[in-house]
N, C-alpha and C. Protein backbone atom coordinates (compact mmCIF):
# COMPACT_ATOMS: atom_id res chain seq x y z
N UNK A 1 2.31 16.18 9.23
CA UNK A 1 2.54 15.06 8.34
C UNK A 1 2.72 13.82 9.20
N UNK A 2 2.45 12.94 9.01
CA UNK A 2 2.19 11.31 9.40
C UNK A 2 3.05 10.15 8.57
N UNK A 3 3.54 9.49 9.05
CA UNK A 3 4.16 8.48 8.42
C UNK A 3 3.76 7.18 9.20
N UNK A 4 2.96 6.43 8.17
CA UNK A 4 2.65 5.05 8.57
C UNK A 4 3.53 3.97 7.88
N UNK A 5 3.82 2.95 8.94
CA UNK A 5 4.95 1.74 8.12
C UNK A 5 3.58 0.77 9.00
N UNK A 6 3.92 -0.36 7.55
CA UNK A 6 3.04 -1.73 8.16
C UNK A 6 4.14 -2.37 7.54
N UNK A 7 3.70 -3.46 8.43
CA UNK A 7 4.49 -4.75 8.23
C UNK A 7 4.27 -5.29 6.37
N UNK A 8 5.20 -6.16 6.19
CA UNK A 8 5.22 -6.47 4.80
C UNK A 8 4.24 -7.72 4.82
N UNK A 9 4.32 -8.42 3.43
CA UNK A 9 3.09 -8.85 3.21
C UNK A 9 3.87 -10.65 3.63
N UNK A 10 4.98 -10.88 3.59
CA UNK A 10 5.73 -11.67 4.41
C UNK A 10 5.78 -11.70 6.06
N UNK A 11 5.90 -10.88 6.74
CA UNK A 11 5.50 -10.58 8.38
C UNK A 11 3.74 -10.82 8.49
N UNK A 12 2.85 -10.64 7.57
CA UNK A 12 1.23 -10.68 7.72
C UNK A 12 1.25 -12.22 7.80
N UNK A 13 2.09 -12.89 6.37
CA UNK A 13 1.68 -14.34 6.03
C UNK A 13 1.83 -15.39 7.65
N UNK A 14 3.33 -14.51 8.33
CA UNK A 14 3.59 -15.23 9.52
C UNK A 14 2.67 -15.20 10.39
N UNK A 15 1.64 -14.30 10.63
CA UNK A 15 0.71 -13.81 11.62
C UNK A 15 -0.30 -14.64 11.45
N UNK A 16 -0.59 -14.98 10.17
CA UNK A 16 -1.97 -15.22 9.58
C UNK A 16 -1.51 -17.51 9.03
N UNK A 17 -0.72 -17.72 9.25
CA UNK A 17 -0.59 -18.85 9.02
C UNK A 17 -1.38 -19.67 9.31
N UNK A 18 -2.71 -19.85 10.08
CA UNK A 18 -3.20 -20.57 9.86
C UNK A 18 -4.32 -20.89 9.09
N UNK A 19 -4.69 -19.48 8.45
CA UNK A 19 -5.30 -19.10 7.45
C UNK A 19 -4.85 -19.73 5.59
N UNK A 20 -3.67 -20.27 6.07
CA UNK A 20 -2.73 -21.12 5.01
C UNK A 20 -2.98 -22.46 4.85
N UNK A 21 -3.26 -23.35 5.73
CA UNK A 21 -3.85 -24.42 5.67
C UNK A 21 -5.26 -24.56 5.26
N UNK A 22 -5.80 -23.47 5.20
CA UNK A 22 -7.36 -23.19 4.48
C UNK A 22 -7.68 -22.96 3.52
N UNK A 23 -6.31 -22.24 2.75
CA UNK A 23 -6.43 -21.73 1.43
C UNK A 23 -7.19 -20.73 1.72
N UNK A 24 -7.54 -19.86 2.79
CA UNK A 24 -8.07 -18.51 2.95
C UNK A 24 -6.66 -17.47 2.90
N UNK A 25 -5.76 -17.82 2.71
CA UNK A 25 -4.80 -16.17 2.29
C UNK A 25 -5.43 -15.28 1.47
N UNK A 26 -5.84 -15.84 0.28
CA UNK A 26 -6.07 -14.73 -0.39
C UNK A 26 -7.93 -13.85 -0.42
N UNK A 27 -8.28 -14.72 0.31
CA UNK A 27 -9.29 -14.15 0.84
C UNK A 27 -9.34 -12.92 1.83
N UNK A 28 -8.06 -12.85 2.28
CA UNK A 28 -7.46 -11.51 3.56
C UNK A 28 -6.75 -10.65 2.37
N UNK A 29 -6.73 -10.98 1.49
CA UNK A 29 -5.79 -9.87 0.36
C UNK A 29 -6.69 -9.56 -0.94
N UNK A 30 -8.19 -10.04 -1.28
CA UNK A 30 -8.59 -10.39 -2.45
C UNK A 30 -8.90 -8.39 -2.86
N UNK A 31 -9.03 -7.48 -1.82
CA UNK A 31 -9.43 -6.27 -2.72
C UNK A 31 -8.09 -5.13 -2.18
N UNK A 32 -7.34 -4.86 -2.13
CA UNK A 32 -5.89 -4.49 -1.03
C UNK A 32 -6.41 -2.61 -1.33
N UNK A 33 -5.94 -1.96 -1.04
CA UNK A 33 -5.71 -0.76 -0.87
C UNK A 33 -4.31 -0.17 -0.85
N UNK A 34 -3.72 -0.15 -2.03
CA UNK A 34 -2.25 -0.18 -2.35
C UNK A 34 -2.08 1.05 -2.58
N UNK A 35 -1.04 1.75 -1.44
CA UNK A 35 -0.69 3.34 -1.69
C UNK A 35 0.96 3.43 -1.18
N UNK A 36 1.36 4.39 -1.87
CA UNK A 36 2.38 4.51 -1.64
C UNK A 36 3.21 5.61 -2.24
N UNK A 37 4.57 5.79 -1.72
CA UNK A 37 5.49 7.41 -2.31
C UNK A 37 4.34 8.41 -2.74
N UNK A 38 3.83 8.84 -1.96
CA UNK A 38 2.67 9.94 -2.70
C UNK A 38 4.13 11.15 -2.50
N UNK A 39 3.76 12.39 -3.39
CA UNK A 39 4.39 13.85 -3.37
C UNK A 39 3.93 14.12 -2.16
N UNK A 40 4.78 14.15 -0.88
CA UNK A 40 5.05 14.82 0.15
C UNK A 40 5.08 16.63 -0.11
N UNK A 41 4.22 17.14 0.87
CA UNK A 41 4.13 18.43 0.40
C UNK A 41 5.83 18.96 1.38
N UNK A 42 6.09 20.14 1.09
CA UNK A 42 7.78 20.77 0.97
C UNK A 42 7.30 21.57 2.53
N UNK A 43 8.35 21.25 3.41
CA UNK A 43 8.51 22.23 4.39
C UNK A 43 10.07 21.89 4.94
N UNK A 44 10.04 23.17 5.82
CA UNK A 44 11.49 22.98 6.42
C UNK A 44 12.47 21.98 7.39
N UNK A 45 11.28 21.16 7.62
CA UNK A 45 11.42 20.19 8.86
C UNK A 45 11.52 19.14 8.07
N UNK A 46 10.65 18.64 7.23
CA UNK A 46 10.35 17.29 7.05
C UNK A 46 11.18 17.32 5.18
N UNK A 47 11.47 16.61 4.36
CA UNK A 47 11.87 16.24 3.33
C UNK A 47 11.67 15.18 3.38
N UNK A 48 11.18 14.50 2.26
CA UNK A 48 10.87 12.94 1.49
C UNK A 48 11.48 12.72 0.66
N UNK A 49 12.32 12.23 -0.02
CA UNK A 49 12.68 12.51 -1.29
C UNK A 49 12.51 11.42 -2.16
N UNK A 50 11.29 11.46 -3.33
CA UNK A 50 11.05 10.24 -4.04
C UNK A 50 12.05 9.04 -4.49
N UNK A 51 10.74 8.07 -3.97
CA UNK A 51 11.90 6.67 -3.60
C UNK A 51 11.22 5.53 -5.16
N UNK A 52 11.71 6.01 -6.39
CA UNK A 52 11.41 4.97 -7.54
C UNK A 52 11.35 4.15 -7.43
N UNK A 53 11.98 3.25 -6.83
CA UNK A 53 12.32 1.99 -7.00
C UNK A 53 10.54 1.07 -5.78
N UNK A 54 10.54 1.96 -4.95
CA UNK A 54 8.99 1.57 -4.34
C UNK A 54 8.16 1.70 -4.97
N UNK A 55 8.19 2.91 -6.35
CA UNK A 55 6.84 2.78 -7.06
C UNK A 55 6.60 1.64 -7.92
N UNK A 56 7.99 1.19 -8.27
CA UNK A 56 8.14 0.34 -9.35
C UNK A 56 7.61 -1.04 -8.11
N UNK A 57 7.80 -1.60 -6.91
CA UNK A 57 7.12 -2.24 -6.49
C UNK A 57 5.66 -2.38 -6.31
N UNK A 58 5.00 -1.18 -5.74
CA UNK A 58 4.02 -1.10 -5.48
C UNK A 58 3.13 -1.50 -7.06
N UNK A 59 3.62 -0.94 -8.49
CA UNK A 59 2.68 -1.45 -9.94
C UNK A 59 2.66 -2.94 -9.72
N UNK A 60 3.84 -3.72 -9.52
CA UNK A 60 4.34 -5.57 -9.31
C UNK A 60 3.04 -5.70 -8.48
N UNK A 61 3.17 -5.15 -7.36
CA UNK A 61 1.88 -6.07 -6.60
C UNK A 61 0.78 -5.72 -6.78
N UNK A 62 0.66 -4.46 -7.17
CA UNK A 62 -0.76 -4.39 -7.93
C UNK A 62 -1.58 -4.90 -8.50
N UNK A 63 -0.45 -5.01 -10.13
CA UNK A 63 -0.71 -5.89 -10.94
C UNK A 63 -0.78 -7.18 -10.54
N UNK A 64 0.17 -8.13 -9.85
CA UNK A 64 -0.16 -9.34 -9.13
C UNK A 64 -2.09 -9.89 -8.29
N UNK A 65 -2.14 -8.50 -8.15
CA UNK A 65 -3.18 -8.42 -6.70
C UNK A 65 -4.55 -7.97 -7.72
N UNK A 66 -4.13 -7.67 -9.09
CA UNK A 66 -5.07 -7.60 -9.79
C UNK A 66 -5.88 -6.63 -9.04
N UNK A 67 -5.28 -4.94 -8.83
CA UNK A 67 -5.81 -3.99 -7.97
C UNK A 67 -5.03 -2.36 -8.60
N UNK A 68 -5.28 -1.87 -8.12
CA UNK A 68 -5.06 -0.29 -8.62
C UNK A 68 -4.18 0.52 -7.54
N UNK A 69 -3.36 1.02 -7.67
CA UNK A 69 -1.89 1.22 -6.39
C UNK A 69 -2.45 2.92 -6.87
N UNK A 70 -2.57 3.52 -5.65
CA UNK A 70 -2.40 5.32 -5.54
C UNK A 70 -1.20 5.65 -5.00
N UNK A 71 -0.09 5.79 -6.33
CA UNK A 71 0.83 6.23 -6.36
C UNK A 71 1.42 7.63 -6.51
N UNK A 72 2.49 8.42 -5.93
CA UNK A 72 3.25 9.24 -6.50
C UNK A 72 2.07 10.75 -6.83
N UNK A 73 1.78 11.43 -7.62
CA UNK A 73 0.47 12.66 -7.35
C UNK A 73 -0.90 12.11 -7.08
N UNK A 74 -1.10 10.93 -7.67
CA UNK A 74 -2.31 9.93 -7.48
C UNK A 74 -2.48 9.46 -6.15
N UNK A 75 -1.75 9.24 -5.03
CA UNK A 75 -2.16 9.22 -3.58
C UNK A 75 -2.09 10.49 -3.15
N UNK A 76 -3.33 11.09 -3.01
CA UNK A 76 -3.55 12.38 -2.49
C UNK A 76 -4.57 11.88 -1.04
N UNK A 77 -4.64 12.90 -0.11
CA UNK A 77 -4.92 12.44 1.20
C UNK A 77 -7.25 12.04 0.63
N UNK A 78 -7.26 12.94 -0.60
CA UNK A 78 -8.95 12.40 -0.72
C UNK A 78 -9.26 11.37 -1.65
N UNK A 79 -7.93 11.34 -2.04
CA UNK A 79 -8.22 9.89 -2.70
C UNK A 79 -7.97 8.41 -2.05
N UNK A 80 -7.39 8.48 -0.96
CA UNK A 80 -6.93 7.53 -0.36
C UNK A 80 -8.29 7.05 0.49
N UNK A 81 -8.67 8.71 1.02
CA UNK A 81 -10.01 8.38 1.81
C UNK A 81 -11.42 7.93 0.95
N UNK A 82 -10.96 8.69 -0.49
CA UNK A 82 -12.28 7.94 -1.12
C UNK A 82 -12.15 6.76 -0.97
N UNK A 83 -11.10 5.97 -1.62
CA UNK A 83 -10.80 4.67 -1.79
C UNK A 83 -11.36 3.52 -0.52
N UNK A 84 -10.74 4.34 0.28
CA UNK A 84 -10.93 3.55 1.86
C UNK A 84 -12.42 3.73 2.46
N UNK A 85 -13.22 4.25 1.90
CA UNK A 85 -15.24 3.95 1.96
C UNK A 85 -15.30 3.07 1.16
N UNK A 86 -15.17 2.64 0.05
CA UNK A 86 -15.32 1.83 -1.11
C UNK A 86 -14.65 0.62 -0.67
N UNK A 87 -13.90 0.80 0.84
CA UNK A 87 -12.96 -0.70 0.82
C UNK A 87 -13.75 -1.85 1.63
């Protein structure tokens, strides 16, 4: 199992600031690939234990981003990869 953390979309804006004076931000965000709390499969080592309150973020920016979030049984490892050819 793998655990990826990225920076938030506040730490990107700092990176990308000069992309702000262009009015190109949302041109770096216009199709996103929004995944998150997927069902962690059960073993003895590792435990996840669903975090609600991230899913309930991840629909906000979705919906904001006018995009589709693979959440919770819906981020499965072939849907993520379908998604990510199509990106």
């Amino acid at each position: 199992m793998s655990i990826s953390i990225v920076p938030s979309i506040y730490d990107l804006s700092r990176e990308i600031y000069p992309w702000l004076e262009n009015n190109k931000l949302w041109a770096a965000f216009e199709n996103p690939l929004i995944i998150g709390n997927p069902n962690s499969a059960y073993s003895q080592k590792w435990l996840f234990p669903p975090m609600p309150e991230a899913e309930n973020e991840l629909k906000k920016v979705a919906d904001i981003m006018s995009s589709q979030a693979l959440i919770g049984k819906d981020a499965t490892k072939q849907a993520v990869i379908s998604k990510a050819e199509n990106w």
